[in-house]
Protein backbone atom coordinates (compact mmCIF):
# COMPACT_ATOMS: atom_id res chain seq x y z
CA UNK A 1 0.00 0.00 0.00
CA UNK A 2 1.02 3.57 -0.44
CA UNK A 3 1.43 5.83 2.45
CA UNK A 4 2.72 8.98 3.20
CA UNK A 5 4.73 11.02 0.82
CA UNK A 6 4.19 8.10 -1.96
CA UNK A 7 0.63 9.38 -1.94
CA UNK A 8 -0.11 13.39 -2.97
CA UNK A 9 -3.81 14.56 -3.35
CA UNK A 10 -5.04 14.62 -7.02
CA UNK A 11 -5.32 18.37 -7.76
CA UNK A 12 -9.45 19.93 -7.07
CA UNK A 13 -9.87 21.46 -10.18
CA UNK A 14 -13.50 21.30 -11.08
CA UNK A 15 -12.81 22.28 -14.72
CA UNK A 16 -10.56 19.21 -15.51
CA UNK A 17 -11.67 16.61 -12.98
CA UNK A 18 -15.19 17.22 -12.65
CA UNK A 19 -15.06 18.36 -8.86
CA UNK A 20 -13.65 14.33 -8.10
CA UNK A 21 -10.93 14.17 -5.75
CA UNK A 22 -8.43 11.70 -6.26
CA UNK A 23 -4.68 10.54 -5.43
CA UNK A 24 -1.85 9.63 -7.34
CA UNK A 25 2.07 9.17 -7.59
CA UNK A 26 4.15 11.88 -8.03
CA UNK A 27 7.44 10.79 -10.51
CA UNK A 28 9.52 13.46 -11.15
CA UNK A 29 11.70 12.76 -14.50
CA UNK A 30 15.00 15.01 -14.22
CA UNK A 31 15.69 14.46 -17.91
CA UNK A 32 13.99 12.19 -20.73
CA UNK A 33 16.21 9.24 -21.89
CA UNK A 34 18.24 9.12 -25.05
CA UNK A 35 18.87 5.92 -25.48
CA UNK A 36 15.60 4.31 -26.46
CA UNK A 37 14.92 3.32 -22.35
CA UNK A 38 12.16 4.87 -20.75
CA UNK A 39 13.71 7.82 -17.79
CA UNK A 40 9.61 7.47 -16.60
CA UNK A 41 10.11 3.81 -15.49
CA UNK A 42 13.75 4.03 -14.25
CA UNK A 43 12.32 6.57 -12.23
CA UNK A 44 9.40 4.85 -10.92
CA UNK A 45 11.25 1.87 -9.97
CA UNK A 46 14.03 4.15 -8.31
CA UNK A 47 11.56 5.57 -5.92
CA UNK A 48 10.68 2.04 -5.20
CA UNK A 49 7.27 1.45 -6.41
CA UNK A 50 5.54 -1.03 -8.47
CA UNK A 51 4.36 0.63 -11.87
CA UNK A 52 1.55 -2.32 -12.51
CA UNK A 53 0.07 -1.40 -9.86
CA UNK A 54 -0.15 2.31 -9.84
CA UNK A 55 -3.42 4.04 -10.82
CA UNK A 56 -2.96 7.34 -10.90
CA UNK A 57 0.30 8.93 -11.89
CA UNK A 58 1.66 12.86 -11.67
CA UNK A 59 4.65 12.98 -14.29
CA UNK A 60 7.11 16.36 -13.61
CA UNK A 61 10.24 16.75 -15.29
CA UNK A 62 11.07 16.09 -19.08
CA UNK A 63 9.73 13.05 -20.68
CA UNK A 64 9.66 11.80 -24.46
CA UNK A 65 7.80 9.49 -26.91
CA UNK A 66 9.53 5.89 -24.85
CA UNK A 67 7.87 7.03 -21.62
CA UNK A 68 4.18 7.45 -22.85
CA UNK A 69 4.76 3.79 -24.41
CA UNK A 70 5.71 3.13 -21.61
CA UNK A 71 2.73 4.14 -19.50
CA UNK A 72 0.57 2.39 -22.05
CA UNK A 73 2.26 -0.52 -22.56
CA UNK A 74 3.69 -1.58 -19.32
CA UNK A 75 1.34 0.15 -16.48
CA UNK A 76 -1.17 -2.22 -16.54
CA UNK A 77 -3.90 -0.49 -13.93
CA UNK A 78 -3.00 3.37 -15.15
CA UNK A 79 -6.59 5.07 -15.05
CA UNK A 80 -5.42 8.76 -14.59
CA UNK A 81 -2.25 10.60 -15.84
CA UNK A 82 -1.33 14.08 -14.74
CA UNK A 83 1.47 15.80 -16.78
CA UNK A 84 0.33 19.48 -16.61
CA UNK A 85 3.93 20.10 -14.49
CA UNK A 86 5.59 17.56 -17.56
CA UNK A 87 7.93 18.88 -20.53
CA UNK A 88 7.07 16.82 -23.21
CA UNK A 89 10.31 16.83 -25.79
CA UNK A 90 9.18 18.40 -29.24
CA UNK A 91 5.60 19.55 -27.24
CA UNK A 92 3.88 17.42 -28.85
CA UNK A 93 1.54 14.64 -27.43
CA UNK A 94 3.67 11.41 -29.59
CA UNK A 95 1.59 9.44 -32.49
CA UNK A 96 -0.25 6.25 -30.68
CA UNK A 97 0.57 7.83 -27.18
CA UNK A 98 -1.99 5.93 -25.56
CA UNK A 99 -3.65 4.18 -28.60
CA UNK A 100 -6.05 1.26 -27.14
CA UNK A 101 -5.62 2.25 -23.47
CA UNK A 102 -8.79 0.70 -22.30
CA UNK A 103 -7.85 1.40 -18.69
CA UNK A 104 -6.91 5.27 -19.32
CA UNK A 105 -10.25 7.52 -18.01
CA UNK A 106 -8.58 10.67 -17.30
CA UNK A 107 -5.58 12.82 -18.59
CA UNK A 108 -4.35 16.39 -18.21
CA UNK A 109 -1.99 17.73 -20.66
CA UNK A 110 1.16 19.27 -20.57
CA UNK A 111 0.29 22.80 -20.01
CA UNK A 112 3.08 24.06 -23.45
CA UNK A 113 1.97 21.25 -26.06
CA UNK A 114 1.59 22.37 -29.75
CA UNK A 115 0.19 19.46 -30.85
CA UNK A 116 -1.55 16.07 -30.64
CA UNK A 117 -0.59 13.40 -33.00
CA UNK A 118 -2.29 10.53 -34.65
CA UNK A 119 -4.22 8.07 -33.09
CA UNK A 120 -3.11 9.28 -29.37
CA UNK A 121 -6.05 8.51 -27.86
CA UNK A 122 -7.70 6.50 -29.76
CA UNK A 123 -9.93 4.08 -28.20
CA UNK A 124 -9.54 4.79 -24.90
CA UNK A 125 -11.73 5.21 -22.11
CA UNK A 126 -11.20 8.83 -21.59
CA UNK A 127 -14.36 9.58 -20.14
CA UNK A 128 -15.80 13.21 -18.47
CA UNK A 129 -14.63 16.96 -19.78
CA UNK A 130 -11.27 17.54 -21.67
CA UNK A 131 -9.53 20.08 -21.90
CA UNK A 132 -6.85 21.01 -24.35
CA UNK A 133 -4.64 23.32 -23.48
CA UNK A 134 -4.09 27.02 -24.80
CA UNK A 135 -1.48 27.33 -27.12
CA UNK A 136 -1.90 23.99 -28.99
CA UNK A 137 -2.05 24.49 -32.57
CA UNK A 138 -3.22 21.32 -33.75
CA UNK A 139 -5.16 18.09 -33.72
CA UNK A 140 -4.23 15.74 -36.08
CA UNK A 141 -6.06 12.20 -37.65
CA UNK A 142 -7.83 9.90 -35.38
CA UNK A 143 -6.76 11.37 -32.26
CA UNK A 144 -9.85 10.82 -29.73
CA UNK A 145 -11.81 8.68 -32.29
CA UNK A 146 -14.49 6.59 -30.55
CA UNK A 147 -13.85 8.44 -27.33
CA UNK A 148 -17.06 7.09 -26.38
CA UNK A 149 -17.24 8.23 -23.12
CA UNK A 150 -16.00 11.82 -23.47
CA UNK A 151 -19.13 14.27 -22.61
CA UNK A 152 -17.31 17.95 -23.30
CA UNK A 153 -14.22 19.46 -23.88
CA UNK A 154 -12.59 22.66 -24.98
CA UNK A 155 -10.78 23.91 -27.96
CA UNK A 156 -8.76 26.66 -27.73
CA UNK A 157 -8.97 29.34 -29.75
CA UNK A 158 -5.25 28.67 -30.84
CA UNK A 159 -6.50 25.24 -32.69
CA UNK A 160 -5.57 25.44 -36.57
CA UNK A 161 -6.28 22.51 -37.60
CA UNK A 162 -8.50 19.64 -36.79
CA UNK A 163 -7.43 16.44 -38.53
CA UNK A 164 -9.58 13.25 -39.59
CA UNK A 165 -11.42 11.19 -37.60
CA UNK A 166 -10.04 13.40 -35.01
CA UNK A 167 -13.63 13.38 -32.67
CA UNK A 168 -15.12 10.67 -34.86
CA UNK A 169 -17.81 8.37 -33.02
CA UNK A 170 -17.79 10.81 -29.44
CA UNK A 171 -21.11 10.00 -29.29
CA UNK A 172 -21.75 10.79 -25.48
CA UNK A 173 -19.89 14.56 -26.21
CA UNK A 174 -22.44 17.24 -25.25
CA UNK A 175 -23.04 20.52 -25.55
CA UNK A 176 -22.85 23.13 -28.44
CA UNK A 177 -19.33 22.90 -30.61
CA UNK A 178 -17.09 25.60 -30.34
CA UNK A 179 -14.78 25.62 -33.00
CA UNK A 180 -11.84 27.66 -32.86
CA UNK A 181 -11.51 31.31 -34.19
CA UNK A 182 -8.14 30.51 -35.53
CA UNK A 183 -9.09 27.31 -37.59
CA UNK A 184 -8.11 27.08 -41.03
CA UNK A 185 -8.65 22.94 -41.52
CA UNK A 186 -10.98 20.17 -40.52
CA UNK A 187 -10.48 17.28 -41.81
CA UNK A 188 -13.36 14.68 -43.12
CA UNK A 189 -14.79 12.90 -40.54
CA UNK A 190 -13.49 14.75 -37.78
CA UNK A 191 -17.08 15.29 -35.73
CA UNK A 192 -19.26 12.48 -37.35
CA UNK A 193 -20.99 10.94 -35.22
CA UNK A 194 -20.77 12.75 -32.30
CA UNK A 195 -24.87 12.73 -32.08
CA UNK A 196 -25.52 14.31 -28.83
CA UNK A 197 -23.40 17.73 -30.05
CA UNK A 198 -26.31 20.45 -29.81
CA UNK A 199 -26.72 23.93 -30.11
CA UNK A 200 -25.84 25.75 -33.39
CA UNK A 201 -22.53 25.54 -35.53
CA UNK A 202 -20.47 28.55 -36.50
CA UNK A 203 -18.13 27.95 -38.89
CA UNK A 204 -14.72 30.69 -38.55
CA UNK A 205 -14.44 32.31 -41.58
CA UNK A 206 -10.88 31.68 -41.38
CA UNK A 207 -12.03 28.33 -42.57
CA UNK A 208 -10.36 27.37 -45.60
CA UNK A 209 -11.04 23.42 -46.21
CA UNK A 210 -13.46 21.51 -44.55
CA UNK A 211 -13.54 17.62 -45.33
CA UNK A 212 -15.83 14.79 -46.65
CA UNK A 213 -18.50 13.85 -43.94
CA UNK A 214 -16.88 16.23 -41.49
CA UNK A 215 -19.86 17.27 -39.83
CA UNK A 216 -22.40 14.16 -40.74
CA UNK A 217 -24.97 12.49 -38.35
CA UNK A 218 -25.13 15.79 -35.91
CA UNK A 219 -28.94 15.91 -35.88
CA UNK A 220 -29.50 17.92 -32.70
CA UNK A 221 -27.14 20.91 -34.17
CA UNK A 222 -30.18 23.54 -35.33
CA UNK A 223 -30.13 27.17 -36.68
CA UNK A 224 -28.85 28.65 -40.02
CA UNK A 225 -25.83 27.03 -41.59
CA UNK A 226 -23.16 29.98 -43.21
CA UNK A 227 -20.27 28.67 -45.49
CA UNK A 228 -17.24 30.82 -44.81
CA UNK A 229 -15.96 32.78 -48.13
CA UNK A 230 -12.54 30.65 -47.89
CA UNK A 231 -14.31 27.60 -48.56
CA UNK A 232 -14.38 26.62 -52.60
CA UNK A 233 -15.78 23.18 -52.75
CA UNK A 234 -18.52 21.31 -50.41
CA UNK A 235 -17.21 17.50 -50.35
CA UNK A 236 -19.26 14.33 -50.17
CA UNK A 237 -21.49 14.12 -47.11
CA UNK A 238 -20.28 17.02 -45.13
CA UNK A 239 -23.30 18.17 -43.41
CA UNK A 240 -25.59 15.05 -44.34
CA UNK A 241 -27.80 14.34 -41.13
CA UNK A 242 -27.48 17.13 -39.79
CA UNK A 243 -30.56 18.94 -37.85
CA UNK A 244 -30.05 22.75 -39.20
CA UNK A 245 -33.22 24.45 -39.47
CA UNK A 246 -32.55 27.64 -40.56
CA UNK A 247 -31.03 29.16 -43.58
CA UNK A 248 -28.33 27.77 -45.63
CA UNK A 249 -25.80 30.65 -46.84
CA UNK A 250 -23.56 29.80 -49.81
CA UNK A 251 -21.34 32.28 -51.13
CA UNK A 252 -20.68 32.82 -54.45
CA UNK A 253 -17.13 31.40 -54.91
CA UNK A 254 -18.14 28.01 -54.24
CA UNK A 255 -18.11 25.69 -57.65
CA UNK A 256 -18.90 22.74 -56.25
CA UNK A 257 -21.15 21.15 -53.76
CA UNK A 258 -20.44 16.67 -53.28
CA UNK A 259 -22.53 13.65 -53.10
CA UNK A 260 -25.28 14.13 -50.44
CA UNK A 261 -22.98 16.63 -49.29
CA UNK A 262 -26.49 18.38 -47.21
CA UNK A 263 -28.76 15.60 -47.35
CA UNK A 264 -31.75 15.03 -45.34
CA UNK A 265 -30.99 18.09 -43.47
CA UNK A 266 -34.18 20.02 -42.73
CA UNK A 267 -33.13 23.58 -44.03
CA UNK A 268 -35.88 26.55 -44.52
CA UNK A 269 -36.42 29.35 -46.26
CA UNK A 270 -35.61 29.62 -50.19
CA UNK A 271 -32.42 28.14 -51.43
CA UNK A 272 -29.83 30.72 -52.82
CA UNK A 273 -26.88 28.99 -55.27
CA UNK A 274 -24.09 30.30 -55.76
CA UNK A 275 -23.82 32.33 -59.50
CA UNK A 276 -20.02 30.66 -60.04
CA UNK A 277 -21.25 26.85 -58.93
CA UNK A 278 -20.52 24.12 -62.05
CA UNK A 279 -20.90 21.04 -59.65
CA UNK A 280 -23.70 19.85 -57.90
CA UNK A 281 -23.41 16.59 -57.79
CA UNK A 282 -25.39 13.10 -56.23
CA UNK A 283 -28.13 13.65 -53.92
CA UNK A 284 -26.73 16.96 -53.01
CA UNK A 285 -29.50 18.56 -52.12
CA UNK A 286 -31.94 15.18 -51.32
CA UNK A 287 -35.03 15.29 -48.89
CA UNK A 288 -34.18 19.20 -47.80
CA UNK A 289 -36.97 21.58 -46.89
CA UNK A 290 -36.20 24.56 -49.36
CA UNK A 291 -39.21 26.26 -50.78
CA UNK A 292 -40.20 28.63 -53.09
CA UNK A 293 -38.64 28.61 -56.77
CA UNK A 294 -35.04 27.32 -57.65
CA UNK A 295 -32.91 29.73 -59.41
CA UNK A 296 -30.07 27.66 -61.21
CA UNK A 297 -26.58 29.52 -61.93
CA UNK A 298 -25.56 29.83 -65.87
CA UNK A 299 -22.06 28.58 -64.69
CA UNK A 300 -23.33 25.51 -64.08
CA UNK A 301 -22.52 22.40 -65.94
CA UNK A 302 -23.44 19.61 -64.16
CA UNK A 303 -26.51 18.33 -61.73
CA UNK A 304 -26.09 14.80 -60.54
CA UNK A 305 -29.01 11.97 -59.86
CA UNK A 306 -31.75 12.88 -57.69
CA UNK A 307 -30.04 16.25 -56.21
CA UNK A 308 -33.19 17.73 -55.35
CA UNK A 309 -35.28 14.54 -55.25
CA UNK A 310 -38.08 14.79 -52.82
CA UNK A 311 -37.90 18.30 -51.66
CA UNK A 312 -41.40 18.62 -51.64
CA UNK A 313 -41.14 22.27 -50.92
CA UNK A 314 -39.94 23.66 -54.15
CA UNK A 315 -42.27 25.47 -56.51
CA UNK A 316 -42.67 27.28 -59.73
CA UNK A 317 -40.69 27.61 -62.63
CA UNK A 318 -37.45 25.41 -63.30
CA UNK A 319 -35.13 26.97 -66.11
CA UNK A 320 -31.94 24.49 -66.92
CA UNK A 321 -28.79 26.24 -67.43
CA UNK A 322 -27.59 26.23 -70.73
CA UNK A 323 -24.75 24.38 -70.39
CA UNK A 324 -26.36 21.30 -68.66
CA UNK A 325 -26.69 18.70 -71.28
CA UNK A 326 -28.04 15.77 -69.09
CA UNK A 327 -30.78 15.54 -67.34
CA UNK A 328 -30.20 12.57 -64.98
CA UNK A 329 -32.27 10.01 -63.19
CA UNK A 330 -34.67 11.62 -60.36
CA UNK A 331 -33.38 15.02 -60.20
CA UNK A 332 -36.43 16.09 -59.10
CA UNK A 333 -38.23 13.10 -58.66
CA UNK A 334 -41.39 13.75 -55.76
CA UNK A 335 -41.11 17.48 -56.15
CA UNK A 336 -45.15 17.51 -56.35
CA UNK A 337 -44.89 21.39 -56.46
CA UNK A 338 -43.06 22.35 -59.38
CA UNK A 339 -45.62 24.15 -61.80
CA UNK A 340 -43.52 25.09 -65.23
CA UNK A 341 -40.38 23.57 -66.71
CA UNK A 342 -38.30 24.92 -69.57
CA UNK A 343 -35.40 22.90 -71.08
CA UNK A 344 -32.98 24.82 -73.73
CA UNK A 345 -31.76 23.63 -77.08
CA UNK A 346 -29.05 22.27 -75.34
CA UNK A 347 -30.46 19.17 -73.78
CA UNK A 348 -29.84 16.03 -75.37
CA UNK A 349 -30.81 13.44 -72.81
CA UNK A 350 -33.39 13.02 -70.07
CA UNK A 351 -33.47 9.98 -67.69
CA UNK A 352 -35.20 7.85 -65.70
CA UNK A 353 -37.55 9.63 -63.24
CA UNK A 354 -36.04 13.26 -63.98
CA UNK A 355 -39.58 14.55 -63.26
CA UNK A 356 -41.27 11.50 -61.58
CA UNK A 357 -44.15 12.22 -59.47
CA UNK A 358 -44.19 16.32 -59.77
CA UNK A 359 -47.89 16.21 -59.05
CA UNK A 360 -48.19 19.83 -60.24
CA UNK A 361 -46.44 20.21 -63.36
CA UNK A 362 -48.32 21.85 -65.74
CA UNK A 363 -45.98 23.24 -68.48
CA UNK A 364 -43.30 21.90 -70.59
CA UNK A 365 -41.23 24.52 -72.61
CA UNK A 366 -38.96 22.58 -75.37
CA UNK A 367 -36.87 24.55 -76.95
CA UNK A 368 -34.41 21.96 -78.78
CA UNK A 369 -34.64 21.41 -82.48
CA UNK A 370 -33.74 17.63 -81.98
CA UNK A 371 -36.13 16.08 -79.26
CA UNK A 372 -33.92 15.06 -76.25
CA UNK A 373 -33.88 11.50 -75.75
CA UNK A 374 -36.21 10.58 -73.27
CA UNK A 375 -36.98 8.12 -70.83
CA UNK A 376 -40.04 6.48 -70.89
CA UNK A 377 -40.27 6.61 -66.74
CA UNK A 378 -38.89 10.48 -67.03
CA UNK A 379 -42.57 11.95 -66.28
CA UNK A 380 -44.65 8.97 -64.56
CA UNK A 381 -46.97 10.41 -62.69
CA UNK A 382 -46.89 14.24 -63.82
């Protein structure tokens, strides 16, 4: 048993251990080993103690990549790790620091990082608030992924860049997401699935790239949705899932919007493209709640299969840009309240379901020379 001055009181700060007071060992590391041994375990076992059976550890001194394999491959027990007091060599929190740590619950960080590298804590048990550290610059790919039993944390304001996976699958995280001011990068995947986020989402419009499903399966997040000017291209499945009820903003440098990159989410209000979009492509737009009439850009080139398929909401007159030479299958298939379509000279094919099931469609307006080649299924039900 530990007695004494083996044992010091685990620091009362509400904000990083949830008002729990605990106990753990205090190693100080005088300097961090540089020849591939761990300085953490020689000093552990110099003080005398067991390290399989310590719980809770306080780490001072300077300490390097070996020692955090060390704490996750050799401390059996470890639950909680305190390095606030720690100098970590290159600040940075090492790639696979404490990948698979079942045991690990809690952690504080070394109060200079910069960064946190790849798969660090990936599938462990961190569980409660976390809190990152002002001054670290970045997050990079799979970091916390399937931190299932996170429920908040904070990002500073110093945060960069987010990378993928990074908060992938935090499904018990809480709470609206405050993304930094600073951040230039998130990577795809980095928040999907983290289905308990609430509140609204502002993006920093020193956002510059934002990846593939980055954002997807957040159905609680509500409000208006504004694309920051930096961002050129939507990818595949960004925002799919999502719960924003408001207005969607698009600004007019964006030329491309992915696969399904918004669908199913439950935007209102009229839908405003952007006049230099070329791209919109798969099920971009599928099962939203825009309504009113849909006003199509004469930079654009390309609409993919069933991007506006059952949103119900739309209405009036639908004029295809002239350089859009396909019509493809279900574009606006269960759009029951579009009244008047006009097709240009242009067209040259129309496919299956195009126009399937627009209840109200009333006018055709032709104006090729050659009849487009149609579908036989391209109307059913009009």
């Amino acid at each position: 048993k530990l007695v004494g001055e083996d044992i010091t009181p685990w620091e009362s700060e509400t904000i990083t251990h949830d008002g729990t007071t605990r106990e753990y060992v205090v190693i100080n590391v005088p300097a961090a080993s540089t020849d591939g041994s761990s300085a953490l375990k020689t000093a552990i076992e110099t003080s005398g103690k067991d390290y399989t059976k310590i719980k809770n550890l306080k780490v001072t001194g300077e300490v390097n990549a070996i020692d955090f394999y060390f704490m996750r491959d050799e401390m059996s027990v470890l639950q909680g790790v305190n390095m606030k007091e720690a100098n970590v060599v290159g600040k940075k929190i090492p790639n696979e620091a404490f990948r698979n740590k079942y045991t690990l619950s809690r952690f504080i960080f070394p109060s200079d990082i910069i960064g946190i590298c790849d798969w660090s804590f990936e599938n462990t048990s961190l569980s409660g608030y976390l809190n990152i550290p002002d001054g670290c610059q970045y997050i990079e790919s799979y970091v916390f992924n399937n931190c299932t039993n996170l429920t908040s944390f904070y990002l500073p304001n110093s945060i960069e860049s987010i990378g993928r996976w990074a908060f992938c699958n935090c499904n018990s995280l809480q709470g609206q997401l405050h993304l930094p001011t600073s951040l230039i990068y998130v990577g795809e995947n980095a928040f999907a699935g983290c289905s308990m986020l609430s509140g609204t989402l502002d993006l920093p419009e020193s956002l510059e790239s934002i990846g593939k499903c980055a954002f997807q399966n957040l159905p609680l997040i509500k409000g208006d949705l504004i694309i920051p000017s930096k961002i050129k291209s939507i990818e595949q499945y960004t925002f799919a899932g999502c719960g924003f009820d408001g207005s969607l903003i698009l600004h007019n440098n964006i030329t491309k919007i992915g696969l399904a990159a918004f669908m199913g989410v439950p935007f209102s209000g009229e839908l405003v493209l952007p006049n230099q979009l070329a791209t919109i492509e798969d099920d971009a737009f599928r099962a939203t709640n825009f309504s009113g009439e849909l006003v199509f850009p004469e930079s654009l080139v390309h609409i993919g299969r069933y991007a506006f398929a059952w949103c119900s909401r739309l209405s009036g007159t639908i004029i295809f840009p002239s350089d859009v030479n396909v019509v493809n299958e279900g574009v606006f298939y269960g759009c029951r309240d579009i009244s008047k379509l006009v097709l240009h000279r242009n067209i040259e094919v129309i496919k299956g379901g195009a126009w399937e099931n627009c209840y109200q469609l009333n006018y055709i307006i032709c104006q090729s020379i050659v009849p487009p080649t149609l579908d036989a299924s391209a109307f059913n039900g009009v």
